[in-house]
C-alpha atoms as a PDB file:
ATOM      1  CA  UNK A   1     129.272  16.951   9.346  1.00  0.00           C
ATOM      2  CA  UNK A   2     132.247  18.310   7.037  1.00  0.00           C
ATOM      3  CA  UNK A   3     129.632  20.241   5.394  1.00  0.00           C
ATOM      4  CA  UNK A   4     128.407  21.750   8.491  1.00  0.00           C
ATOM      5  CA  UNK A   5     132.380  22.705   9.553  1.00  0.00           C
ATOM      6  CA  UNK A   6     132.949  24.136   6.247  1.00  0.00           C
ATOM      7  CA  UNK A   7     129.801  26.318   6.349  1.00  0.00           C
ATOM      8  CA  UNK A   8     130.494  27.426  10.135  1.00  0.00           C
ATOM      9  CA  UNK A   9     134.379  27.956   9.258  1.00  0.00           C
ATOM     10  CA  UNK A  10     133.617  30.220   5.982  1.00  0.00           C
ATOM     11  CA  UNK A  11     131.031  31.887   8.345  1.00  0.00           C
ATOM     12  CA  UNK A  12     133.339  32.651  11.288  1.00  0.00           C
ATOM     13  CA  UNK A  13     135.328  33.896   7.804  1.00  0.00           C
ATOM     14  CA  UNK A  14     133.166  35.940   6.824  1.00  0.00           C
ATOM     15  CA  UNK A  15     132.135  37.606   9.705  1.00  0.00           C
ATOM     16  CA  UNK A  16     136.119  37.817  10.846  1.00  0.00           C
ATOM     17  CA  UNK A  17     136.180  40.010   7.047  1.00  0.00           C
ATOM     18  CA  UNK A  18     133.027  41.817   7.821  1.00  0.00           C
ATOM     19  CA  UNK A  19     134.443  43.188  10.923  1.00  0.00           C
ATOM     20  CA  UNK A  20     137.631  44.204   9.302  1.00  0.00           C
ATOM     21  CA  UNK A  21     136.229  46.189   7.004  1.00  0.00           C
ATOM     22  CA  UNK A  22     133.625  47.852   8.902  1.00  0.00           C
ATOM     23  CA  UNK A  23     137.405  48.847  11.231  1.00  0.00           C
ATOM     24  CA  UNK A  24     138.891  50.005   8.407  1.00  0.00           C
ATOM     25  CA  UNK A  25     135.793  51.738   7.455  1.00  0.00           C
ATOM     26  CA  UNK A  26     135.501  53.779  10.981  1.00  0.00           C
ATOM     27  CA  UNK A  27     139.385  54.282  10.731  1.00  0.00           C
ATOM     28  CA  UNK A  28     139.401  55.876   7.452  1.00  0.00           C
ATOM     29  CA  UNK A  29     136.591  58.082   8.999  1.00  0.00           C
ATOM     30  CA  UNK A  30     137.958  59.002  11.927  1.00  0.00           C
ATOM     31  CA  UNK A  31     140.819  60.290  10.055  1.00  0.00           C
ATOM     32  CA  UNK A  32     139.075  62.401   7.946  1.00  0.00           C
ATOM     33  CA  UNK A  33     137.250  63.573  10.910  1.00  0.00           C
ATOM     34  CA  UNK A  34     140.092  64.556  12.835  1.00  0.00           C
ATOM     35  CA  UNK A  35     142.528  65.757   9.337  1.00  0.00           C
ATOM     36  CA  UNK A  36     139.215  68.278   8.583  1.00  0.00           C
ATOM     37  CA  UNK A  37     138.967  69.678  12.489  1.00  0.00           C
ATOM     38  CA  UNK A  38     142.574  69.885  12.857  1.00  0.00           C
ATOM     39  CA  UNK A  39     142.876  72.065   9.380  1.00  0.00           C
ATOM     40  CA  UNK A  40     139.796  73.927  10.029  1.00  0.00           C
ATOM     41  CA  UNK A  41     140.926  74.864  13.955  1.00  0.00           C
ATOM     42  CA  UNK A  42     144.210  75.698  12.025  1.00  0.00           C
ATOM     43  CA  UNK A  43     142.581  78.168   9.909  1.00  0.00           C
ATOM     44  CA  UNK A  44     140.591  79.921  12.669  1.00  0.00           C
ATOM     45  CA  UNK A  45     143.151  80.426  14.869  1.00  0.00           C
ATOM     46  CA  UNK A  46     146.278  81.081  12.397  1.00  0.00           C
ATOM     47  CA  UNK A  47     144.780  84.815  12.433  1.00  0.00           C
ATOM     48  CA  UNK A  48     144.906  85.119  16.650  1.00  0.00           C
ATOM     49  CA  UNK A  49     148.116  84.068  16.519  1.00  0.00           C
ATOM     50  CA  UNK A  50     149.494  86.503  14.376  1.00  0.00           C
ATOM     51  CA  UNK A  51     147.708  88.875  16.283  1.00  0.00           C
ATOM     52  CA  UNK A  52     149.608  87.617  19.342  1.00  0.00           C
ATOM     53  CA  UNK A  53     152.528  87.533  17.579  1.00  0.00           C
ATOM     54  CA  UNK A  54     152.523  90.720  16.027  1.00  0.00           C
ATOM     55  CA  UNK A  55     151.354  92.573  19.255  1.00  0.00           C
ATOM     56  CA  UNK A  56     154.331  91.195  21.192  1.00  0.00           C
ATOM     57  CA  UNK A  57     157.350  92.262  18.409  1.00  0.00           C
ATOM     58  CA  UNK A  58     159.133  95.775  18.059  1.00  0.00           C
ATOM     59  CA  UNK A  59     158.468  98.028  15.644  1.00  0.00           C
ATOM     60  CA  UNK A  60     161.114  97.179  13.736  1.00  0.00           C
ATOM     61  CA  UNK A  61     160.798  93.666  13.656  1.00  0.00           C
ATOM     62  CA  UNK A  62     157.113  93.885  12.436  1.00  0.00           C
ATOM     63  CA  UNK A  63     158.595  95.120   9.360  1.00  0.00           C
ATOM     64  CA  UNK A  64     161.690  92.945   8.678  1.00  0.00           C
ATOM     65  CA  UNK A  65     160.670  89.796  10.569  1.00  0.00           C
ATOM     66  CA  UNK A  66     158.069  88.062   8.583  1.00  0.00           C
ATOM     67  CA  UNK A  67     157.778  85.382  10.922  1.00  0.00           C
ATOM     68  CA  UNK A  68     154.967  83.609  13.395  1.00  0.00           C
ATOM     69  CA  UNK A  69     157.367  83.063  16.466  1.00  0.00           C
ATOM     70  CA  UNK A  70     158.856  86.493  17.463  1.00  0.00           C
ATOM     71  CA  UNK A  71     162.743  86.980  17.552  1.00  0.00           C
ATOM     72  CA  UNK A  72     162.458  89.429  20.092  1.00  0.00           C
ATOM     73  CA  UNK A  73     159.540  89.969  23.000  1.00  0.00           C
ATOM     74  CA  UNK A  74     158.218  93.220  23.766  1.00  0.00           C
ATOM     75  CA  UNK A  75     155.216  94.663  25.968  1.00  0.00           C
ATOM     76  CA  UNK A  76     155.639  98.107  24.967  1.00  0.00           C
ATOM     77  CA  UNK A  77     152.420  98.154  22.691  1.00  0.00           C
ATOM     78  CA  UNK A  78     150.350  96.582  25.601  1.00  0.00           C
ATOM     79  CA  UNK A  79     151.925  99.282  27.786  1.00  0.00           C
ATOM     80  CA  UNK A  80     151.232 102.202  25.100  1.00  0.00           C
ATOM     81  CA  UNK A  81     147.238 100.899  25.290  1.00  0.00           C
ATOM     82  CA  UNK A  82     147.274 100.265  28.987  1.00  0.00           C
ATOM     83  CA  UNK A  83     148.574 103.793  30.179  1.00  0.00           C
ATOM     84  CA  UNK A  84     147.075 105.761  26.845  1.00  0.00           C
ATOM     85  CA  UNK A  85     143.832 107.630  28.298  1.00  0.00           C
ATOM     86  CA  UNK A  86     141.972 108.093  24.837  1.00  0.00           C
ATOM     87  CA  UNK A  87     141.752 104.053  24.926  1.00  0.00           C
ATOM     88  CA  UNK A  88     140.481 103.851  28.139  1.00  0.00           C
ATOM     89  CA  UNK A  89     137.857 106.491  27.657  1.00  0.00           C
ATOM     90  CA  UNK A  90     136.849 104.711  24.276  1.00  0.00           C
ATOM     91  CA  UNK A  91     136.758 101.229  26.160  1.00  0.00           C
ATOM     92  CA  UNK A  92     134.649 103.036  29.062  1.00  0.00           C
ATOM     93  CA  UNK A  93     132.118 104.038  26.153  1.00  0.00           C
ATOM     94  CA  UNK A  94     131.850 100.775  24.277  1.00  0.00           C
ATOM     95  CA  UNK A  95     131.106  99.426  27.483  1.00  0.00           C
ATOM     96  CA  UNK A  96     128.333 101.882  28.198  1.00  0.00           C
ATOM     97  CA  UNK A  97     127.058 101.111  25.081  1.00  0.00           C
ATOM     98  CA  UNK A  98     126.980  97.491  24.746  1.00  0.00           C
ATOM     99  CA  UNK A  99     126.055  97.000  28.479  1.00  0.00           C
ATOM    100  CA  UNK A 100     122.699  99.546  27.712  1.00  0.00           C
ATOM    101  CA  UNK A 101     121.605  98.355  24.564  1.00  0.00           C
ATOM    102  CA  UNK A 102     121.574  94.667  25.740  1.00  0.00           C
ATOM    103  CA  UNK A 103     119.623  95.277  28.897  1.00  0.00           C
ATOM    104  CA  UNK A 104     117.304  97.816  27.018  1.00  0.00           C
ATOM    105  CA  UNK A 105     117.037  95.535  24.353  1.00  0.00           C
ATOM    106  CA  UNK A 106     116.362  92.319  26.722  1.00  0.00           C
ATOM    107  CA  UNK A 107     113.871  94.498  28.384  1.00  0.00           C
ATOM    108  CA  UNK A 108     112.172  95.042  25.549  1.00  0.00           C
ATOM    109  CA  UNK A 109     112.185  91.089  23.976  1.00  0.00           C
ATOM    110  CA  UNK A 110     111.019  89.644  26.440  1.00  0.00           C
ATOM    111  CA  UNK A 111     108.038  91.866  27.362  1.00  0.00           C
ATOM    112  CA  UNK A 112     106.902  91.782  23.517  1.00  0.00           C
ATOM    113  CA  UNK A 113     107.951  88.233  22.482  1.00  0.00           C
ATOM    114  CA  UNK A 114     105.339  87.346  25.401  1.00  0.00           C
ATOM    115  CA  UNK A 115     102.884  89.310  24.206  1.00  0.00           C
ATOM    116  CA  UNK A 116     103.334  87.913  20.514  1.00  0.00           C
ATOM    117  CA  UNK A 117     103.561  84.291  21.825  1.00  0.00           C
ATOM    118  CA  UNK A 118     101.107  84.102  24.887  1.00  0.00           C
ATOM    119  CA  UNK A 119      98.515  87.309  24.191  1.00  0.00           C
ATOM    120  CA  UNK A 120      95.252  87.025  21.459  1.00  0.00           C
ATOM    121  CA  UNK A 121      94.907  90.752  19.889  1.00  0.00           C
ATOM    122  CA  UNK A 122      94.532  91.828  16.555  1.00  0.00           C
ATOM    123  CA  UNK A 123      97.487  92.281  14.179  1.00  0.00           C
ATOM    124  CA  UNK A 124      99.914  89.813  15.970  1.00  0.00           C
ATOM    125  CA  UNK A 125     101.118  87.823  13.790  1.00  0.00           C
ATOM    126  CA  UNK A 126     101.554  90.835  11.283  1.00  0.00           C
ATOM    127  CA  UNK A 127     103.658  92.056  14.009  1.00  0.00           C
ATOM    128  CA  UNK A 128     105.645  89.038  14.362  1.00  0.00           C
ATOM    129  CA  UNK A 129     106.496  88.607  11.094  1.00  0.00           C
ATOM    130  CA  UNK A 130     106.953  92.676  10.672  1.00  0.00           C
ATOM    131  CA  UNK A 131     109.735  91.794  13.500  1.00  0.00           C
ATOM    132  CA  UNK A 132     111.834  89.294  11.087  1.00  0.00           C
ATOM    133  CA  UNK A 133     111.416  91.517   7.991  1.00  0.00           C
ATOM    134  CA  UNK A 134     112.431  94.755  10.254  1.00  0.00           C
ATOM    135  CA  UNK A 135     115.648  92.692  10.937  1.00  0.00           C
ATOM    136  CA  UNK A 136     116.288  91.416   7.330  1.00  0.00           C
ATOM    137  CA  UNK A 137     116.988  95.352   5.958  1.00  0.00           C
ATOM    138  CA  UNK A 138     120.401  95.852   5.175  1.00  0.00           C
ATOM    139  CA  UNK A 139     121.980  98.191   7.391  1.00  0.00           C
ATOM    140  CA  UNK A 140     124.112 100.209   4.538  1.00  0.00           C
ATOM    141  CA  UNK A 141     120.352 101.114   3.393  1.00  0.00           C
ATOM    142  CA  UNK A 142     119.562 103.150   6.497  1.00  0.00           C
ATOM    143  CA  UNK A 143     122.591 104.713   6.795  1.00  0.00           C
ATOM    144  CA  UNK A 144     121.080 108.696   5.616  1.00  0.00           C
ATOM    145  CA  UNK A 145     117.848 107.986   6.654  1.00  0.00           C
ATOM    146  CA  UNK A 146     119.440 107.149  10.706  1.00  0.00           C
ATOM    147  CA  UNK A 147     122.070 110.123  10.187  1.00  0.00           C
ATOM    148  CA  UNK A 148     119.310 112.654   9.406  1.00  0.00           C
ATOM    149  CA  UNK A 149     117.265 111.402  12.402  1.00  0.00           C
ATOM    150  CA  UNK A 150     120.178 111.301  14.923  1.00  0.00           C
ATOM    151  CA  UNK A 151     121.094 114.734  13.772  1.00  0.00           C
ATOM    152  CA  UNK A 152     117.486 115.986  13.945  1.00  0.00           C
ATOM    153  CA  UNK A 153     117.304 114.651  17.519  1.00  0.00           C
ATOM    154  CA  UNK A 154     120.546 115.982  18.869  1.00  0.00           C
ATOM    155  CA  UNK A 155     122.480 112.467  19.096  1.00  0.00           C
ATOM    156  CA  UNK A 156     125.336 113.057  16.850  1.00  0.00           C
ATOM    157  CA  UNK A 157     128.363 112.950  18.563  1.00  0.00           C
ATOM    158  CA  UNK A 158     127.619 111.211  21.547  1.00  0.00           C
ATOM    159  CA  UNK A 159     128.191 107.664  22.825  1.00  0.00           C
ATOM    160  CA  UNK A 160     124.235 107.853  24.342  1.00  0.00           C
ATOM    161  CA  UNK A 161     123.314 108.518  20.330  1.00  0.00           C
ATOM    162  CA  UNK A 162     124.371 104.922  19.234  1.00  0.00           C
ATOM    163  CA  UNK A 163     121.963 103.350  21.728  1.00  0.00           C
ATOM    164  CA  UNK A 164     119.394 104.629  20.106  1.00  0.00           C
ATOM    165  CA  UNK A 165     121.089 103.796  16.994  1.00  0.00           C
ATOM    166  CA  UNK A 166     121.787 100.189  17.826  1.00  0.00           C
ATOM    167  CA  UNK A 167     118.310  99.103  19.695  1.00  0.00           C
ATOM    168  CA  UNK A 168     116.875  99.630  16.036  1.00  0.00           C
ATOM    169  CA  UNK A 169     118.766  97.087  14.861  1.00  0.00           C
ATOM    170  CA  UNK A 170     119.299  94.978  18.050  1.00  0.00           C
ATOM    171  CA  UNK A 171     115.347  94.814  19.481  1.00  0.00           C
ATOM    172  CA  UNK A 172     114.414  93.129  16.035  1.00  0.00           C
ATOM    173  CA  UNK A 173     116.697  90.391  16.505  1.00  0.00           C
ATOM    174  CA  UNK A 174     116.512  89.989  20.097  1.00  0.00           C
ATOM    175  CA  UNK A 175     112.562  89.481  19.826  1.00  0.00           C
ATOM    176  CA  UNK A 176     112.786  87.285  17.024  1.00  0.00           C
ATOM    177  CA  UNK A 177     114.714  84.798  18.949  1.00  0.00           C
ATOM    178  CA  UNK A 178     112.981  85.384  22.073  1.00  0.00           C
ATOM    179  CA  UNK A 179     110.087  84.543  20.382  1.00  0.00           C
ATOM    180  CA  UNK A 180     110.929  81.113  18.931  1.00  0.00           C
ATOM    181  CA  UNK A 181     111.793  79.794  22.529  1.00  0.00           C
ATOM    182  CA  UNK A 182     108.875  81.264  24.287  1.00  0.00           C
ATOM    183  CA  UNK A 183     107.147  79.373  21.955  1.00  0.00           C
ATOM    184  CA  UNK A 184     108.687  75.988  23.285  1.00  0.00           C
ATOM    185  CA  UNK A 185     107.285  76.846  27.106  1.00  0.00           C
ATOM    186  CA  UNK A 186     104.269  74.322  27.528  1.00  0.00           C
ATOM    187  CA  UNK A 187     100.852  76.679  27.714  1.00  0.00           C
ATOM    188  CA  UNK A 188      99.536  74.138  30.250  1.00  0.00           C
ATOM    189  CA  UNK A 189     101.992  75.827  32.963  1.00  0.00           C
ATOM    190  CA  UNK A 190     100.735  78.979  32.233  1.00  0.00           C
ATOM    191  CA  UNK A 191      97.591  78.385  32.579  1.00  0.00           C
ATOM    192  CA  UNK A 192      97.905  76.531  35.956  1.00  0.00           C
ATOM    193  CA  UNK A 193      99.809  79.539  37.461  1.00  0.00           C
ATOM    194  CA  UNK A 194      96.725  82.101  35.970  1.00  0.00           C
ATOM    195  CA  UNK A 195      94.340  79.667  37.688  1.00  0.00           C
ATOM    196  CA  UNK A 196      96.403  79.222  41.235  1.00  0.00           C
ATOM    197  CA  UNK A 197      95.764  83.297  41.131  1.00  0.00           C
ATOM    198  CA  UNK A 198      99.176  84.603  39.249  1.00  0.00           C
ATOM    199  CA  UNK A 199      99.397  87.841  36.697  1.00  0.00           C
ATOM    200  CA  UNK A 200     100.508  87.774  33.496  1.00  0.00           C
ATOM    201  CA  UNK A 201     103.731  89.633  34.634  1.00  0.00           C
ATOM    202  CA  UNK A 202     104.139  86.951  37.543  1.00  0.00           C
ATOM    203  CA  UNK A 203     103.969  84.239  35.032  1.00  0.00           C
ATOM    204  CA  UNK A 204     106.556  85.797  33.068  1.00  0.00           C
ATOM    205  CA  UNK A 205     108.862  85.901  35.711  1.00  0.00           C
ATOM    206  CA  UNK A 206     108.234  82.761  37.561  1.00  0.00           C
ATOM    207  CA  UNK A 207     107.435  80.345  34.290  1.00  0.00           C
ATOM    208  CA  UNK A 208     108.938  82.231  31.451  1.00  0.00           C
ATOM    209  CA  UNK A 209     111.862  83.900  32.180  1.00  0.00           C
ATOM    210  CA  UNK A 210     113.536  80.495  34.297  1.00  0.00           C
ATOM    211  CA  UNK A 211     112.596  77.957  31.958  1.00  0.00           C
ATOM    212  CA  UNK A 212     114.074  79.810  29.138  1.00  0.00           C
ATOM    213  CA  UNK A 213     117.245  81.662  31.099  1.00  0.00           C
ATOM    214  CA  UNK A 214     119.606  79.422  28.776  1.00  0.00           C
ATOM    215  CA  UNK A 215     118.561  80.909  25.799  1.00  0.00           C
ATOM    216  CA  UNK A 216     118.110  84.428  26.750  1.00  0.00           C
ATOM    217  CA  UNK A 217     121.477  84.548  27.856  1.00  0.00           C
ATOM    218  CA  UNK A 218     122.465  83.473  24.452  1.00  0.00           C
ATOM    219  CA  UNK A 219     120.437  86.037  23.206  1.00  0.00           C
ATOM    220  CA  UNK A 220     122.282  88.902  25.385  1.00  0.00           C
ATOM    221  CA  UNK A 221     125.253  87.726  24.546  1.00  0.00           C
ATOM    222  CA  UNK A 222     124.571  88.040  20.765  1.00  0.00           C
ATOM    223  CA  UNK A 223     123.136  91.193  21.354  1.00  0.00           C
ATOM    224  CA  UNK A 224     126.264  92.403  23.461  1.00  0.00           C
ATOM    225  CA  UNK A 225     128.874  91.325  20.657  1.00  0.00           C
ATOM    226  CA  UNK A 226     126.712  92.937  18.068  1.00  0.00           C
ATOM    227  CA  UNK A 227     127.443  96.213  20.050  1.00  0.00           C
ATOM    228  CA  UNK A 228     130.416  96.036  21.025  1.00  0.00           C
ATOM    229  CA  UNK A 229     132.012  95.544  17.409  1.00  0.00           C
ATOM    230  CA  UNK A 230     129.753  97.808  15.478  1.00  0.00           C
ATOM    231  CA  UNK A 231     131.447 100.379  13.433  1.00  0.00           C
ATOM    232  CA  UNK A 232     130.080 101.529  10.452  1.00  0.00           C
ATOM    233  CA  UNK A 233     127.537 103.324  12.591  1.00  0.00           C
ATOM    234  CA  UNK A 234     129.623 104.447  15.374  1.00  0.00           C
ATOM    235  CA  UNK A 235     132.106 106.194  12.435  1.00  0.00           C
ATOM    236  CA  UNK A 236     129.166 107.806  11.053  1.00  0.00           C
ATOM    237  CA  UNK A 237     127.874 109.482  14.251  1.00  0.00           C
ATOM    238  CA  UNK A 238     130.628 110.257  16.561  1.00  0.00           C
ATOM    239  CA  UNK A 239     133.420 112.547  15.537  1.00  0.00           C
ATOM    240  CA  UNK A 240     134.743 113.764  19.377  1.00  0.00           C
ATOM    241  CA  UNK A 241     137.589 111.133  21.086  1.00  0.00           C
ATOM    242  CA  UNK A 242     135.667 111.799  24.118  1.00  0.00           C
ATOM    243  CA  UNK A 243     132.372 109.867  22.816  1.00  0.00           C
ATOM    244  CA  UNK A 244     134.291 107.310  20.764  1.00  0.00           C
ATOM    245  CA  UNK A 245     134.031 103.454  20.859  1.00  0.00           C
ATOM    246  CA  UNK A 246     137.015 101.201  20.684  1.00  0.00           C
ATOM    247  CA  UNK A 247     136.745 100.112  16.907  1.00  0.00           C
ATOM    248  CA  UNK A 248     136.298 103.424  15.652  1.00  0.00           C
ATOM    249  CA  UNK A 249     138.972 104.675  18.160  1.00  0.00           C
ATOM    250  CA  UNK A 250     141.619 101.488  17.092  1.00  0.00           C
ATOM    251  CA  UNK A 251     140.841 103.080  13.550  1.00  0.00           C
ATOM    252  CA  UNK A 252     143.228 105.817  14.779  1.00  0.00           C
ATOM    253  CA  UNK A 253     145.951 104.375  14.650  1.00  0.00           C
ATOM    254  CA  UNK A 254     146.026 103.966  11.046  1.00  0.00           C
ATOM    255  CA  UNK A 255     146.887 107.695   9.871  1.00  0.00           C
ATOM    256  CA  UNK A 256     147.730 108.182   6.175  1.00  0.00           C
ATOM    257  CA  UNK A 257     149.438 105.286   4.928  1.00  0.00           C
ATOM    258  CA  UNK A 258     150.946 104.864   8.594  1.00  0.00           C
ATOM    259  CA  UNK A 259     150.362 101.966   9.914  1.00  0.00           C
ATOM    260  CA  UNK A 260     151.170 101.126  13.651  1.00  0.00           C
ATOM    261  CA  UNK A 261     150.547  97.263  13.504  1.00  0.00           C
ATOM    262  CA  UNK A 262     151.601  96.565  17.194  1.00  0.00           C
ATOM    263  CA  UNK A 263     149.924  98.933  19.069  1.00  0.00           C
ATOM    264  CA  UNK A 264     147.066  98.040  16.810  1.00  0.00           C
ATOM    265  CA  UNK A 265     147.208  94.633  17.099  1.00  0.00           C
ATOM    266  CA  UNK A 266     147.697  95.032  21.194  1.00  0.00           C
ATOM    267  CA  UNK A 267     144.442  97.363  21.221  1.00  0.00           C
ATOM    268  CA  UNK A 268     142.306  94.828  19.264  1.00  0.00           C
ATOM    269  CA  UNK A 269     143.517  91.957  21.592  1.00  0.00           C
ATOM    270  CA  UNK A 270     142.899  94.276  24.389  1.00  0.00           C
ATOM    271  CA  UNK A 271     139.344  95.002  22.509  1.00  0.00           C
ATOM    272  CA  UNK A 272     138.463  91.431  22.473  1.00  0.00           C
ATOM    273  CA  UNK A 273     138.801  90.337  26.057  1.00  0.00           C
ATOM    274  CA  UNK A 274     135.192  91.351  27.301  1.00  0.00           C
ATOM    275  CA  UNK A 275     133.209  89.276  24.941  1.00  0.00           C
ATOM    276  CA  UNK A 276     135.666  86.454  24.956  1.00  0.00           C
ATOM    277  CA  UNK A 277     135.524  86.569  28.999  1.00  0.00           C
ATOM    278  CA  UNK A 278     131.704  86.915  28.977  1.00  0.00           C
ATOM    279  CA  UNK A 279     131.235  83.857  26.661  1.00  0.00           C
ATOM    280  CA  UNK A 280     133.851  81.855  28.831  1.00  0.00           C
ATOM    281  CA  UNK A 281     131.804  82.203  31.948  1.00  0.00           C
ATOM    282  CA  UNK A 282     128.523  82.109  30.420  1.00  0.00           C
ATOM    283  CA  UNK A 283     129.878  78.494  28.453  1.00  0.00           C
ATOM    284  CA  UNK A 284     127.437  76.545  30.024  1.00  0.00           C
ATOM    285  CA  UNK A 285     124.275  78.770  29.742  1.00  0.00           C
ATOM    286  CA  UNK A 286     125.267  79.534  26.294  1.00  0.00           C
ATOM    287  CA  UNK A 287     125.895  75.586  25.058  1.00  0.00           C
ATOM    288  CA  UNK A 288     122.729  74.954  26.599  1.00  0.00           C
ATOM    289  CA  UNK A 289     121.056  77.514  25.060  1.00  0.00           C
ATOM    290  CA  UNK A 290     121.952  76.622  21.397  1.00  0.00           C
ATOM    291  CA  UNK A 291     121.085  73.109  22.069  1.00  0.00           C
ATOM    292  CA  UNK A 292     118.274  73.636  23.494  1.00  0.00           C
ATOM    293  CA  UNK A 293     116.835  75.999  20.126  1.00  0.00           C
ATOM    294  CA  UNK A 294     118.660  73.574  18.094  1.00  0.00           C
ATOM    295  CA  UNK A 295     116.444  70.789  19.365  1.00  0.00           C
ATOM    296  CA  UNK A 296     113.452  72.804  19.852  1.00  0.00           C
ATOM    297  CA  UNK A 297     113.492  75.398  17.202  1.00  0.00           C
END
């Protein structure tokens, strides 16, 4: 009997130890987990901040005051953007823009990521994989060969030009992604909605397009940032304020070695707002989306 205590006491021990450790284990993790979030949430926000900050000081202070928390508040850089008409005219055309090219674009991906995924004709998967290698080519390669054509076709210098412009880029990438989910849409309902009497172009709509919603709002909203922030292009092609898009028109404000941080700073805060809004309000779609490729893809 003592032997059985003394085997069920260093047991009860043991296990006492065992769960200790494990404790300090899952402590020492958790720590690390929340020491590499915090620094990492640290270093992606430090920038907005000093955005913020910068877009609220004075002129002056900008230059004397190296500091994150302002001295002294001002809103006469958001009032300088707000009431200036050359930003609102190149805000008007990067909305244009962006809002086109991602419904021309979505247009396009889904019609031919259906075809590619759900249609048996020769050359498609040359096509498809023509799609991802259209999409890999560096951009900075195509810059005379897209000038030449834009200027050849009259789109130089106009805000309708860098749809054009953009869609070559944009279409790629959109189809390539609209592809892989497509792909994840069982055939079996398809082919029960062909056989209760639907089209093709009904059982895109009714099958297709619902069951993968989530992701092709991710999609759109890729597409719409990728617009909205491209400049190299937009630089390249458009020379008149009037046809301008707000990065290439924020670039004004640097003239010479002049630099006019706060209304430059209020402008790209300004700038930001409609993708930042668009992926607030879309949160769910677009979590859902990602998870569901994540999963799936």
């Amino acid at each position: 009997m003592a032997t059985i205590r003394t085997s069920t006491t260093s047991g009860s021990t043991s296990g006492r130890g065992g769960f200790k450790q494990w404790l300090v284990r899952r402590g020492f993790r958790n720590i690390g987990l929340v020491v590499g979030l915090t620094f990492f949430t640290i270093w992606t926000l430090f920038p907005y901040a000093w955005i913020v900050a910068t877009s609220i000081k004075p002129s002056r202070d900008i230059y004397v005051s190296v500091s994150l928390i302002p001295e002294r508040v001002t809103f006469e850089h958001y009032r300088y953007i707000l009431e200036d008409e050359d930003f609102r005219t190149y805000f008007r055309n990067s909305l244009f823009v962006a809002t086109t090219t991602t419904v021309i674009a979505m247009l396009i991906a889904v019609f031919s990521a259906y075809a590619l995924t759900r249609l048996s004709f020769r050359g498609r998967e040359f096509m498809g994989r023509a799609t991802i290698v259209t999409y890999l080519i560096p951009a900075s390669l195509l810059f005379i060969p897209l000038f030449q054509i834009a200027n050849q076709l009259n789109l130089t210098d106009k805000a309708a030009g860098l749809i054009v412009i953009y869609l070559i880029f944009s279409v790629p990438f959109s189809t390539w992604l609209t592809i892989s989910y497509f792909n994840t849409v069982p055939a079996e309902l398809e082919d029960a909605a062909l056989v209760d009497g639907a089209t093709r172009v009904r059982a895109l709509f009714t099958i297709f397009i619902p069951l993968a919603l989530p992701a092709l709002a991710v999609v759109a909203l890729f597409t719409f940032t990728v617009a909205w922030n491209e400049f190299l292009f937009a630089l390249l092609l458009i020379g008149r304020d009037s046809q301008k898009t707000v990065p290439v028109g924020l670039a004004d404000f640097v003239r010479g070695d002049t630099y006019q941080w706060g209304r430059l700073m209020a402008g790209s805060l300004m700038a930001s707002l409609p993708p930042v809004l668009i992926y607030f309000f879309a949160q769910r779609w677009v979590v859902s989306g990602l998870a569901g490729g994540a999963v799936k893809g």
